[in-house]
Protein backbone atom coordinates (compact mmCIF):
# COMPACT_ATOMS: atom_id res chain seq x y z
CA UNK A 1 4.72 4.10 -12.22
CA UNK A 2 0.83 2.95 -12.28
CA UNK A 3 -0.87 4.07 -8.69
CA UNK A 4 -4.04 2.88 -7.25
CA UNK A 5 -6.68 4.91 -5.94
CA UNK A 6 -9.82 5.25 -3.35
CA UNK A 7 -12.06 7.80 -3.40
CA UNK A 8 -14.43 8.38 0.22
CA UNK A 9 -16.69 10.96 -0.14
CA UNK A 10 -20.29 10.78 1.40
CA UNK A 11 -21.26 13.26 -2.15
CA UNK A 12 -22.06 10.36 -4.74
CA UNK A 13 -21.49 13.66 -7.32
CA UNK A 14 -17.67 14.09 -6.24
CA UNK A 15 -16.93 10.53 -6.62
CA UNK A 16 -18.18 10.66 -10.08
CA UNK A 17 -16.43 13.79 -10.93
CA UNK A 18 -13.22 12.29 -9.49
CA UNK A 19 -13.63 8.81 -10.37
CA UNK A 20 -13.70 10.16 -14.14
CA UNK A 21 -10.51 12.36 -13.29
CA UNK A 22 -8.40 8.75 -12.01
CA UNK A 23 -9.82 7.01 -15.05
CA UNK A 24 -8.57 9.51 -17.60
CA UNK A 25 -5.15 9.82 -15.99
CA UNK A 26 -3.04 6.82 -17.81
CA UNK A 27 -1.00 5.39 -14.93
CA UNK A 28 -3.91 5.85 -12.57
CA UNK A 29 -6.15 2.51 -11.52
CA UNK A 30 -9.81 3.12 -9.55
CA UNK A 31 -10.34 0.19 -6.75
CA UNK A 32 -12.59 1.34 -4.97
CA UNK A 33 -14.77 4.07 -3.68
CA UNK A 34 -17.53 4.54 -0.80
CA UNK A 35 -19.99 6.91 0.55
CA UNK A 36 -19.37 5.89 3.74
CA UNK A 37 -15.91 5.88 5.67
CA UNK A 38 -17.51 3.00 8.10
CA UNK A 39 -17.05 0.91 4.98
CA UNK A 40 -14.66 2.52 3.39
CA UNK A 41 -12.34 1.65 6.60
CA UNK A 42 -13.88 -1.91 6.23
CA UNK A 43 -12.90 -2.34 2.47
CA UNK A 44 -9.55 -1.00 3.20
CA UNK A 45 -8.72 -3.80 5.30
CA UNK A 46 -9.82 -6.50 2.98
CA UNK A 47 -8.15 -5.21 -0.70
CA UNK A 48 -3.90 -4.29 -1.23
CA UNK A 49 -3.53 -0.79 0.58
CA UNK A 50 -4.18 1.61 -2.21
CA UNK A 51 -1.09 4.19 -3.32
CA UNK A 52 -3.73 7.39 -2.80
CA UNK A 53 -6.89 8.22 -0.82
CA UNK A 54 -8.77 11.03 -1.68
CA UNK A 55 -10.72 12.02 1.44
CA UNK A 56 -13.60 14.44 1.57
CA UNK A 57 -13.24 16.03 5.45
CA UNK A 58 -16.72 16.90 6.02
CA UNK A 59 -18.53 13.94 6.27
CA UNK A 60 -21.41 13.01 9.01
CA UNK A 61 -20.42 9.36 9.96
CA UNK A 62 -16.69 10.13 10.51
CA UNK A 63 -14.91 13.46 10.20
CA UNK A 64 -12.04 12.58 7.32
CA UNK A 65 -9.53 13.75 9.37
CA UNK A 66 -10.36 11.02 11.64
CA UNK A 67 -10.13 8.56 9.51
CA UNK A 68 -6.86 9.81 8.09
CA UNK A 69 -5.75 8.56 11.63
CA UNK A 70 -7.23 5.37 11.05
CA UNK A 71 -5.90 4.89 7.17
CA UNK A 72 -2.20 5.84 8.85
CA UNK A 73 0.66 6.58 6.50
CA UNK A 74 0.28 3.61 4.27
CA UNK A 75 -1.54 5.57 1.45
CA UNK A 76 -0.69 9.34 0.32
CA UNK A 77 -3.37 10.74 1.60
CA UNK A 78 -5.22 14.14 -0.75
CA UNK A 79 -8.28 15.45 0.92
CA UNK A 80 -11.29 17.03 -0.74
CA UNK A 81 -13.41 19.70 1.15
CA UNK A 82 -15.41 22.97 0.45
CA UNK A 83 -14.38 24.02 3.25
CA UNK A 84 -10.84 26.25 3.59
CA UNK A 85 -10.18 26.25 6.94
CA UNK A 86 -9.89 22.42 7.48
CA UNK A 87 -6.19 22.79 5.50
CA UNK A 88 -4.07 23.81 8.69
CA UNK A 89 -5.63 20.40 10.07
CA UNK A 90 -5.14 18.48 7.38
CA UNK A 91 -1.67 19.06 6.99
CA UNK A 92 -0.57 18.40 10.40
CA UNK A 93 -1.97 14.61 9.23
CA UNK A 94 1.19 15.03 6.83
CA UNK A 95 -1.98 15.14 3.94
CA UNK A 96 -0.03 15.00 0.43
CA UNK A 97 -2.48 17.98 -0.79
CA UNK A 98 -5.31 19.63 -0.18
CA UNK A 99 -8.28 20.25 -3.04
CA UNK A 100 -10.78 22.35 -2.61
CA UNK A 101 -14.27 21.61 -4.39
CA UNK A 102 -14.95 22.28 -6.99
CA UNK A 103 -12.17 20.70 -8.02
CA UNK A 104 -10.47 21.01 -11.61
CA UNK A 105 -8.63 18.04 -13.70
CA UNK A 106 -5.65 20.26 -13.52
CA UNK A 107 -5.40 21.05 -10.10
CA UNK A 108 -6.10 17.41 -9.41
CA UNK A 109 -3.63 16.03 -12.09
CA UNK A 110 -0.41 18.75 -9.86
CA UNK A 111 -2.09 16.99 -6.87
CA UNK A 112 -1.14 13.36 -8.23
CA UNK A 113 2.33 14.34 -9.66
CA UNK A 114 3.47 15.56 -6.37
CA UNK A 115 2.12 11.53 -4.52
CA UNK A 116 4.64 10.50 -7.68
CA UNK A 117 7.30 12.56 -6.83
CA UNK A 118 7.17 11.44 -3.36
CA UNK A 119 7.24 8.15 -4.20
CA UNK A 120 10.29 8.22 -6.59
CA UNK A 121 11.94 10.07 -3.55
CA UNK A 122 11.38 6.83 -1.49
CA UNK A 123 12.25 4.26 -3.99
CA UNK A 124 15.58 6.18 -4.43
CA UNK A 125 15.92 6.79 -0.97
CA UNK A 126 15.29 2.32 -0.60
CA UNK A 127 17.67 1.13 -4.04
CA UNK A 128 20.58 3.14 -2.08
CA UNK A 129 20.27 1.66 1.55
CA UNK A 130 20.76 -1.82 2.08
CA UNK A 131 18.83 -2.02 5.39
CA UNK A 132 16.54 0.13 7.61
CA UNK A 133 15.98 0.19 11.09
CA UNK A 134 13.24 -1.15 13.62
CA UNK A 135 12.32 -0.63 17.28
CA UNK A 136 12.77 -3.53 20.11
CA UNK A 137 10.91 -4.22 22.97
CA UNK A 138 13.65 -2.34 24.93
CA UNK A 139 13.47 1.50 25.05
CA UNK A 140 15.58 3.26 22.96
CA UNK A 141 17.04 0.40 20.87
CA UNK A 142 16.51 -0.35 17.14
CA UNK A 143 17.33 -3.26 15.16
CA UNK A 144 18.88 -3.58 11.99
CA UNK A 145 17.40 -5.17 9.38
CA UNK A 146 18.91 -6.15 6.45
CA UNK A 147 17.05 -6.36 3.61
CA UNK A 148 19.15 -9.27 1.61
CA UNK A 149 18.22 -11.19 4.67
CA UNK A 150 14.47 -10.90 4.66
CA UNK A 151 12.62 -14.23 3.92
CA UNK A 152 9.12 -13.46 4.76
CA UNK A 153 7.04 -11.26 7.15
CA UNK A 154 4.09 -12.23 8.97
CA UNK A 155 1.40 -10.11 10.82
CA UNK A 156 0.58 -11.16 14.12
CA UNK A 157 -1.76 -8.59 15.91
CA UNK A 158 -0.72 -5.48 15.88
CA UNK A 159 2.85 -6.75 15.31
CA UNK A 160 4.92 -8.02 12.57
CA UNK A 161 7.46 -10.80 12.80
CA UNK A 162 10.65 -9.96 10.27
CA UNK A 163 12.17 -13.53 9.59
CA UNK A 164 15.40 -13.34 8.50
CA UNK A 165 18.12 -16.11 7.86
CA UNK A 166 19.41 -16.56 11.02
CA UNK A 167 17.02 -14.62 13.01
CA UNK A 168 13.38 -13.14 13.25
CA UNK A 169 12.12 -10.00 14.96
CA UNK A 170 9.04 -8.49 15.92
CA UNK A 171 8.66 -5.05 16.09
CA UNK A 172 5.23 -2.80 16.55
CA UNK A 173 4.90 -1.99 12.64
CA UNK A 174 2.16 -2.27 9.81
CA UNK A 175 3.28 -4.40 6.71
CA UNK A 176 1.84 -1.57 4.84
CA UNK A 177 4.74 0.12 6.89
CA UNK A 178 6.95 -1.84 6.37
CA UNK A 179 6.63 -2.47 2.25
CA UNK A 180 7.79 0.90 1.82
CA UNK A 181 11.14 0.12 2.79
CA UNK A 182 11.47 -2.96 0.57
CA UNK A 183 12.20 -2.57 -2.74
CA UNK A 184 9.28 -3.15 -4.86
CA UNK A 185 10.52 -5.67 -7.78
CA UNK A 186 11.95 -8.48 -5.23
CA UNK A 187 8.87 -8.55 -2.29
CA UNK A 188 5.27 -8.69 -2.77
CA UNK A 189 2.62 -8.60 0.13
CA UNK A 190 0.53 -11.74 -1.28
CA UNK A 191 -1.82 -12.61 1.91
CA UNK A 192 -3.36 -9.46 4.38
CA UNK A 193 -1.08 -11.40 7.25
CA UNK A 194 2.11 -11.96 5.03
CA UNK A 195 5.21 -10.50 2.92
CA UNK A 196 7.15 -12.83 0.78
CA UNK A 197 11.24 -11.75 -0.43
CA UNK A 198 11.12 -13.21 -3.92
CA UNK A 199 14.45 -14.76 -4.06
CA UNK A 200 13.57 -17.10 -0.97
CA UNK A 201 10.91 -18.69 -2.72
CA UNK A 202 11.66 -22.39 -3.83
CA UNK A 203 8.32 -23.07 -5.60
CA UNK A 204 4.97 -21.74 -6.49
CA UNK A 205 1.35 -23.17 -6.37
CA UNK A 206 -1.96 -21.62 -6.80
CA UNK A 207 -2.59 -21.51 -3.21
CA UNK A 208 0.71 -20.59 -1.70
CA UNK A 209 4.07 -20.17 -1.98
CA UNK A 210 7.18 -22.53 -0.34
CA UNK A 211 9.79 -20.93 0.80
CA UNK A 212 13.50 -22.21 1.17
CA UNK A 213 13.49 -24.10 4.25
CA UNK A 214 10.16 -25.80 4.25
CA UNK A 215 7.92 -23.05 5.40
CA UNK A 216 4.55 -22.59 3.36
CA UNK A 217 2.98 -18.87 3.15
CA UNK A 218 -0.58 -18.60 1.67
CA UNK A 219 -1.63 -16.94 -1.24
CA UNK A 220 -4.91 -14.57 -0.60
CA UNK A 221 -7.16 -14.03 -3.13
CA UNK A 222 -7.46 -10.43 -3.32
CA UNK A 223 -3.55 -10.59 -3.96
CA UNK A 224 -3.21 -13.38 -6.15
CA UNK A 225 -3.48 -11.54 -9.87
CA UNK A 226 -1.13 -8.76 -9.05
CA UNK A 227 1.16 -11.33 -7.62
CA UNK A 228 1.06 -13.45 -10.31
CA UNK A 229 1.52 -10.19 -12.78
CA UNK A 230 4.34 -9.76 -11.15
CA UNK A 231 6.20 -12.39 -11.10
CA UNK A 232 5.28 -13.89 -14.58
CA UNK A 233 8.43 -11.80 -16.25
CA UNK A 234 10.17 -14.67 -13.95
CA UNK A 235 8.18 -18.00 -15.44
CA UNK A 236 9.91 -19.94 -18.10
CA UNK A 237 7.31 -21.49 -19.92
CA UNK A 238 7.41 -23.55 -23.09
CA UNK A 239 5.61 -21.87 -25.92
CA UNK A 240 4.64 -25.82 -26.89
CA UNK A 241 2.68 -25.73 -23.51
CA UNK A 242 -0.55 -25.06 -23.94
CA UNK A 243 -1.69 -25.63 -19.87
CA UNK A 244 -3.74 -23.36 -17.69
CA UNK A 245 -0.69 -21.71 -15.72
């Protein structure tokens, strides 16, 4: 299982020291990192949400507990801090782990095993249910959702619209959220606004996808390699063709 990471720590010597620990660590992939969580926050919103943040606390722009609030539970997150006595804090923001500096390849490394085990948890926990449920607009009712029936899901505000085959809903979710629950070989989050269900696409083009049923979703560029990674175990391509695919 390969897992992305971003590193925010306002200490340009800590993102060195762990930006050399994620490149040494096969299955681990670097995307970013910032000395500023004003930025940081602002990069986050423009690149695929990242599998792990590591999150120095003590920072003077924006306490990292803070913006653990504003990163939500899309990434796992593992703070960094010299400081001890941020941990019982840091763990009510359901933090993965908690390192304290100066931090050791092996202490990291037992740090990233436990975001993997976490993770397996969850796609086990997703290949054995079928559907999940969402809240309404109504107090106290959820929806089911079934995933089978998921054709695409669009970000509207800060709502998502589920279209389904027969029906759509919109519930107050994330699709960072919301990918979680899906399992990972058959959807792909190819735009920031938009979720595509592989088996309702009817054709591909470099710009967008067309679904079954006429509707166009666009392809953004930040998530147009992994995308097309992804799905190229899926092309059937002549070995006589010798075209730019």
């Amino acid at each position: 299982m390969s897992l992305t990471c971003y590193i925010i720590d306002d200490e340009y010597h800590s993102i060195e020291v762990l930006a050399k620990y994620v490149n040494q660590t096969p299955g681990l992939e670097l995307v970013g990192s910032s000395t500023n969580p004003l930025l940081a926050l602002e990069e986050l919103c423009t690149i695929q949400t990242p599998d792990i943040v590591l999150l120095d606390v003590d920072m003077p722009q924006l306490n990292g507990l803070d913006v653990a609030d504003l990163i939500g539970s899309a990434s796992n997150i593992i703070f960094t801090t010299s400081y001890r006595e941020y941990a019982p804090e840091a763990f009510e923001k359901d933090a993965v782990d908690y390192l304290l500096k100066p931090i050791n390849y092996a202490r990291f490394l037992k740090a990233v095993t436990r975001v993997r085990s976490n993770l397996t948890s969850q796609i086990d926990q997703i290949t054995a249910s079928p559907f999940f449920f969402v809240k309404s607009n109504i107090k106290g009712k959820f929806n089911r959702i079934t995933i089978a029936e998921i054709r695409y899901i669009e970000n509207v505000g800060n709502y998502i619209i589920i279209h389904m085959n027969d029906e759509k809903v919109t519930t107050y979710l994330t699709l960072a959220e919301v990918l979680y629950k899906l399992p990972v070989e058959g959807f792909s989050r190819i735009h920031q606004s938009y979720i595509v269900n592989h088996a309702a696409i009817h054709s591909l083009e470099y710009a967008q996808v067309r679904l079954s049923g006429g509707v166009s979703v666009p392809i953004g560029g930040t998530y147009r390699t992994a995308f097309r990674e992804k799905i190229q175990p899926a092309l059937l391509i002549s070995k006589r063709d010798k075209s730019d695919h």
